[in-house]
Protein backbone atom coordinates (compact mmCIF):
# COMPACT_ATOMS: atom_id res chain seq x y z
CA UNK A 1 78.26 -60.81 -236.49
CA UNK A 2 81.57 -60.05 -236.06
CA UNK A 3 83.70 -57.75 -232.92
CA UNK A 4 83.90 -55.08 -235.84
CA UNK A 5 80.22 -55.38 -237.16
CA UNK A 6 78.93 -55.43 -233.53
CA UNK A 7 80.65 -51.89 -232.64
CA UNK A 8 78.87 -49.77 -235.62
CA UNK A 9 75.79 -48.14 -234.89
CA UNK A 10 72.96 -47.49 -236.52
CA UNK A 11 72.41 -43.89 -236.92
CA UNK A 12 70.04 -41.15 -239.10
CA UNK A 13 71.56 -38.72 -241.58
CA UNK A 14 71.56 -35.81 -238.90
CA UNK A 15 73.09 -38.06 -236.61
CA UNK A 16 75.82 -38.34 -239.12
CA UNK A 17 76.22 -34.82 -240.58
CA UNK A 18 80.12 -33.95 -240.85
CA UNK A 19 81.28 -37.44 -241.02
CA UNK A 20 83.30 -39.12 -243.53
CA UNK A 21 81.09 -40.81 -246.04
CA UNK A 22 82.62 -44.44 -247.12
CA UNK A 23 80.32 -45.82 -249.35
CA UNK A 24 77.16 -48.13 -249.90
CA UNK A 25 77.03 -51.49 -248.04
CA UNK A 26 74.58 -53.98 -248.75
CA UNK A 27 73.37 -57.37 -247.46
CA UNK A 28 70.64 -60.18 -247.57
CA UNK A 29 69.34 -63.42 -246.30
CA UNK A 30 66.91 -66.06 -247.41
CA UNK A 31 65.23 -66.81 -243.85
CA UNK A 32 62.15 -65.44 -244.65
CA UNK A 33 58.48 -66.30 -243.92
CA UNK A 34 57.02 -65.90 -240.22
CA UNK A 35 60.97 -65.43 -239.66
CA UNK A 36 61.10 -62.27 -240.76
CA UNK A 37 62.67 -60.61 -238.15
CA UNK A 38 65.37 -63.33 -238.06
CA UNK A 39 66.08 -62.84 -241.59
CA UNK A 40 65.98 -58.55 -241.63
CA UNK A 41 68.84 -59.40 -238.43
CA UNK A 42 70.59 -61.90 -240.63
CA UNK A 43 71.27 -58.88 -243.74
CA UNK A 44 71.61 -56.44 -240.63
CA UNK A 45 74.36 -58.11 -239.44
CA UNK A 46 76.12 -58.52 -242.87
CA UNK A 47 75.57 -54.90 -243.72
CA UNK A 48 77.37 -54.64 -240.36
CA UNK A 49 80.27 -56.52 -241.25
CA UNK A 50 80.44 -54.87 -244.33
CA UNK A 51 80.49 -51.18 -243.08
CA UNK A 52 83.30 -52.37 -240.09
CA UNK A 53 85.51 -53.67 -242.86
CA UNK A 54 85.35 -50.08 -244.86
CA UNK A 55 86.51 -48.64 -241.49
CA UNK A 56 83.12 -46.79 -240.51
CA UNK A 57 81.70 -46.25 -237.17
CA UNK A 58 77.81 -45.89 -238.27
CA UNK A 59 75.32 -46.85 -241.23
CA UNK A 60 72.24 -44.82 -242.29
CA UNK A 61 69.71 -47.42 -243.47
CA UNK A 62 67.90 -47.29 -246.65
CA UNK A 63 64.16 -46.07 -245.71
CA UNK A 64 63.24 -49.13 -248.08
CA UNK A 65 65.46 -51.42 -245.74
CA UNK A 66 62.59 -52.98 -243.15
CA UNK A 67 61.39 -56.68 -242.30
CA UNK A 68 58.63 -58.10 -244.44
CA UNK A 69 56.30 -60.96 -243.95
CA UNK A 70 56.61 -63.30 -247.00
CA UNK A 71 59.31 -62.05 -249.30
CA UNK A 72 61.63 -64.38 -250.71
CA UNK A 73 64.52 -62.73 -249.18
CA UNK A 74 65.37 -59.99 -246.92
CA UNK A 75 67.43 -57.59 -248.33
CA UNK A 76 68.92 -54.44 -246.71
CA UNK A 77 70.73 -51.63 -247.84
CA UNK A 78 72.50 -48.79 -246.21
CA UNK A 79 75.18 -45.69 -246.42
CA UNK A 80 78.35 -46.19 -244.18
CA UNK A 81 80.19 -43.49 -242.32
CA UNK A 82 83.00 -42.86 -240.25
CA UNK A 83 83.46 -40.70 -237.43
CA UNK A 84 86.16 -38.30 -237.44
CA UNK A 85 86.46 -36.75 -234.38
CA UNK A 86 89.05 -37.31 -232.29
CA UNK A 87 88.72 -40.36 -229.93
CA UNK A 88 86.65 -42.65 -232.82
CA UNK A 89 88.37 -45.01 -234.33
């Protein structure tokens, strides 16, 4: 992950109410298997980078977006935001 990707948080819609909406971002990974979690991090942290290069300060995950046992790739989806109060970046 990158500095950027590391700094957004991961947030629910009425965490984000009033915020700047940027935009779908999404990401995936093919470690799979009894590495699930590994892979569901991997697309995370892509999604991450993603969102930080639109400029936004939080995602809202896709209720679909979770780790699975024995998929052939972890895939993850989410809605980035961006903070507009003064003091966010």
């Amino acid at each position: 992950m990158t500095p950027e990707g590391s700094k957004i948080k991961v947030s629910t819609k009425d965490e984000v109410k009033g915020f700047e909406y940027l935009g779908i971002v999404e990401g995936s990974s093919s470690m799979t298997g009894v590495a699930r979690d590994t892979g569901f991090r991997s697309a995370l942290n892509e999604v991450m980078n993603k969102a930080a290069k639109l400029g936004a300060t939080n995602i809202v995950l896709d209720e679909k977006s979770e780790s699975k046992y024995w998929t052939t790739s972890e895939n993850v989806r989410a809605e980035a935001y961006r903070n507009k109060a003064p003091g966010t970046r």
